[in-house]
N, C-alpha and C. Protein backbone atom coordinates (compact mmCIF):
# COMPACT_ATOMS: atom_id res chain seq x y z
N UNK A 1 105.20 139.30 40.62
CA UNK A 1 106.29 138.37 40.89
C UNK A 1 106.94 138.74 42.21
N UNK A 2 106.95 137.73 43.03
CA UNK A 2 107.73 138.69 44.29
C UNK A 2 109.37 137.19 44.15
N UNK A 3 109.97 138.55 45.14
CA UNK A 3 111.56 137.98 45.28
C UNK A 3 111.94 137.83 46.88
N UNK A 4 111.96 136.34 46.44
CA UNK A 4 112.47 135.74 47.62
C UNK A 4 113.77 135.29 47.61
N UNK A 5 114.28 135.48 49.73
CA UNK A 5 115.24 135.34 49.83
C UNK A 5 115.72 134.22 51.08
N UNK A 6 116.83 133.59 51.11
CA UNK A 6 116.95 132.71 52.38
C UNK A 6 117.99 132.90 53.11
N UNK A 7 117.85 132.95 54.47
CA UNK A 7 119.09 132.86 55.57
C UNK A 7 119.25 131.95 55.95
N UNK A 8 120.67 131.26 56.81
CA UNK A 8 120.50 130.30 57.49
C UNK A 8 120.50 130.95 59.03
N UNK A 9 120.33 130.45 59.74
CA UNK A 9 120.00 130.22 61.59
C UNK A 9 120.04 129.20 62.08
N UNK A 10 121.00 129.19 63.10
CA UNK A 10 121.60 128.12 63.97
C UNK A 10 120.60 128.41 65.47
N UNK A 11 119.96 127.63 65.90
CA UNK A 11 118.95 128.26 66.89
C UNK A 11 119.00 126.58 68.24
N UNK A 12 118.84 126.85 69.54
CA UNK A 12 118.59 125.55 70.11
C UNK A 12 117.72 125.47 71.22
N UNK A 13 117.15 124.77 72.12
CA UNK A 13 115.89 124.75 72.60
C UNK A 13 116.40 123.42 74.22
N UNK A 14 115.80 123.75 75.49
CA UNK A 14 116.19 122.34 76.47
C UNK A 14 115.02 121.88 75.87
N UNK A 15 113.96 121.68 75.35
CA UNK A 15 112.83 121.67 75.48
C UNK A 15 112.63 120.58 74.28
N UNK A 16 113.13 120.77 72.58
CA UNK A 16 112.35 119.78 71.66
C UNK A 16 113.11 120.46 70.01
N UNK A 17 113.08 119.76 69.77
CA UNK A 17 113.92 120.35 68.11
C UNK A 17 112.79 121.26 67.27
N UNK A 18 111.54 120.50 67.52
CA UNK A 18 110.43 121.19 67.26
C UNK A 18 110.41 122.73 67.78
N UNK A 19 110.88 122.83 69.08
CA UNK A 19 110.75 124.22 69.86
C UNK A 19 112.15 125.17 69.43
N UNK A 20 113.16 124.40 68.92
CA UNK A 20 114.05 125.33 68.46
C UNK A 20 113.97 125.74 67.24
N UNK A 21 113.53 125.07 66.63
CA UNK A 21 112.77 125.45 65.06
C UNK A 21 111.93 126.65 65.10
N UNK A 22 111.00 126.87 66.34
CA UNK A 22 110.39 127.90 66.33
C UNK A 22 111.14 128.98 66.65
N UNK A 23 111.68 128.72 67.81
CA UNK A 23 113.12 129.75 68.24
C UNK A 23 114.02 130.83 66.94
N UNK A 24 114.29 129.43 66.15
CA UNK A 24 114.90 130.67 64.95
C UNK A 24 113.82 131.30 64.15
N UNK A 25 113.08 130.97 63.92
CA UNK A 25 111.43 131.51 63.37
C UNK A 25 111.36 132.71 64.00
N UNK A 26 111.10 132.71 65.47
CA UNK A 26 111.14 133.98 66.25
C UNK A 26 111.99 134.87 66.01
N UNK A 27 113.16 134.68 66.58
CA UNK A 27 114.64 135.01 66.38
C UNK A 27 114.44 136.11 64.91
N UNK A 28 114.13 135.71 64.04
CA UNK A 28 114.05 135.77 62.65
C UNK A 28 113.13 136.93 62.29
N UNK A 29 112.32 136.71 63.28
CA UNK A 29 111.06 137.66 62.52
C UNK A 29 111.22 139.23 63.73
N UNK A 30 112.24 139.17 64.35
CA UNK A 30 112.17 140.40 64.54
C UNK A 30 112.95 141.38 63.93
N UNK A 31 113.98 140.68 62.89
CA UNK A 31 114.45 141.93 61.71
C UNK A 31 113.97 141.52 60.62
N UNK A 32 113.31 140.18 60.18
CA UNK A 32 112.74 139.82 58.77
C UNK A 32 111.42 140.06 58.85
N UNK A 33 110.66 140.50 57.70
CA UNK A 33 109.08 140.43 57.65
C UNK A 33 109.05 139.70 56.72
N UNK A 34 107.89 139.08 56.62
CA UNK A 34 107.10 138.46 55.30
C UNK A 34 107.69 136.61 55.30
N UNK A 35 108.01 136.43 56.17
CA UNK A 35 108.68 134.81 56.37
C UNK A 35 107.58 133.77 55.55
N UNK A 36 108.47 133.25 54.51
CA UNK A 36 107.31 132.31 54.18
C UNK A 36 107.50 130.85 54.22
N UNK A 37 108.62 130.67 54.80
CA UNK A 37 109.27 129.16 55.05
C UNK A 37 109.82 128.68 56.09
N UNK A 38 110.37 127.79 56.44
CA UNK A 38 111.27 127.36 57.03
C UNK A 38 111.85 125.87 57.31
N UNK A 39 112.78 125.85 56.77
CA UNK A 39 113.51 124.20 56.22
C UNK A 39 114.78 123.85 56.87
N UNK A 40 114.71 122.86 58.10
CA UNK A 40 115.47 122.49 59.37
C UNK A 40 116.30 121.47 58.38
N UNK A 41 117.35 122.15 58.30
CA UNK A 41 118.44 121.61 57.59
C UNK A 41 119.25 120.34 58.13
N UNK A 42 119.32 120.53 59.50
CA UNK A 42 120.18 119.30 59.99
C UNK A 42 119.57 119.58 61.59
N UNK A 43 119.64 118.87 62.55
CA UNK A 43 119.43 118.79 63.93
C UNK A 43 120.86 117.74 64.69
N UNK A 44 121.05 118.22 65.81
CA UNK A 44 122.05 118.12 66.66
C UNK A 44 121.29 118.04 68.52
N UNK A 45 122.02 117.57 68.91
CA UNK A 45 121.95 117.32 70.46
C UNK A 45 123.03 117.63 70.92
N UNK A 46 123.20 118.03 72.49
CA UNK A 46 124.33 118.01 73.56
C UNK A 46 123.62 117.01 74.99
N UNK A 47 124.83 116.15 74.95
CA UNK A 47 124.34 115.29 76.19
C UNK A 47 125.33 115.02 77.16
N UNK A 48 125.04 115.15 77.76
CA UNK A 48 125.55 115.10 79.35
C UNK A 48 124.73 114.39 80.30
N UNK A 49 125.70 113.35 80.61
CA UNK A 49 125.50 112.34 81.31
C UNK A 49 124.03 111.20 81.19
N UNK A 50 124.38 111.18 79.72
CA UNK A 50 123.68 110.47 79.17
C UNK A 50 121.68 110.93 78.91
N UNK A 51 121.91 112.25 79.37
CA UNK A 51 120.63 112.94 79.22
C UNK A 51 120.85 113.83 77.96
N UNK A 52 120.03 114.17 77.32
CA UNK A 52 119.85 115.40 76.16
C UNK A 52 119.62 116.42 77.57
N UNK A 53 120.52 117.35 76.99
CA UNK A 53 120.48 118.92 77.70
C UNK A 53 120.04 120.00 76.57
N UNK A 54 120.32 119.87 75.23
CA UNK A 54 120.34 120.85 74.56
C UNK A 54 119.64 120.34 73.20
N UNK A 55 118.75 120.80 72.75
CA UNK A 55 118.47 120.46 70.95
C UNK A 55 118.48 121.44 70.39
N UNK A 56 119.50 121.18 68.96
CA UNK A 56 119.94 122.61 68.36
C UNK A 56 119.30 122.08 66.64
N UNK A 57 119.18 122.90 65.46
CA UNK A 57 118.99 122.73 64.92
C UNK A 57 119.66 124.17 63.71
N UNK A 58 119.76 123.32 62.52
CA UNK A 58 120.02 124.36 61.46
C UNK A 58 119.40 124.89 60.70
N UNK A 59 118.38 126.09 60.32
CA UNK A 59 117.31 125.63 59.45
C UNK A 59 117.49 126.97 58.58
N UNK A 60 116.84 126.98 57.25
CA UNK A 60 117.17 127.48 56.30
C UNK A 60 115.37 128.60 56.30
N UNK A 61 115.54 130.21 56.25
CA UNK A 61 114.34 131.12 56.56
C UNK A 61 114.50 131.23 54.91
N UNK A 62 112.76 131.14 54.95
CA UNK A 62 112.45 131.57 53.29
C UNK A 62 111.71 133.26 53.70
N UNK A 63 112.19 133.99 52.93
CA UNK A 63 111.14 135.45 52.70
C UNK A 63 110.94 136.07 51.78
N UNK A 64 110.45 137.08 51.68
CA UNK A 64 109.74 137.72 50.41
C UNK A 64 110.40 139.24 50.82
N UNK A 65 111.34 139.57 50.15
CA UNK A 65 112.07 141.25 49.85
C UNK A 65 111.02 141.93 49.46
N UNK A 66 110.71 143.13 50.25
CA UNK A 66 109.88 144.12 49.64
C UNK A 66 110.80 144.97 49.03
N UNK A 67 109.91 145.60 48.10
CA UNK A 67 110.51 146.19 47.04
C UNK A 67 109.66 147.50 46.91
């Protein structure tokens, strides 16, 4: 039986919501091991002057606690 656990991470990207999604993924896996999820809770933009400058996203890390 393994025991899993979830964080949230606020992470953002100039680049694609897709790419900030990975961002907290990254972000994530250099103090978490064993990541077995990840569920983009809500997504957000910053715009300025009518351009997207920023895509941010909220997403929820699934992992597995070693024991």
């Amino acid at each position: 039986m393994a025991v899993l656990k979830v964080i949230e991470i606020m992470a953002s990207s100039a680049k694609s919501w897709e790419d900030a999604a990975g961002n907290a993924v990254k972000t994530a896996g250099k103090t978490v091991k064993e990541i077995r999820s990840v569920y983009v809770q809500d997504m957000s933009a910053v715009v300025k002057k009518n351009k997207i400058t920023e895509y941010r996203v909220n997403v929820k890390i699934t992992f597995e606690v070693m024991g």
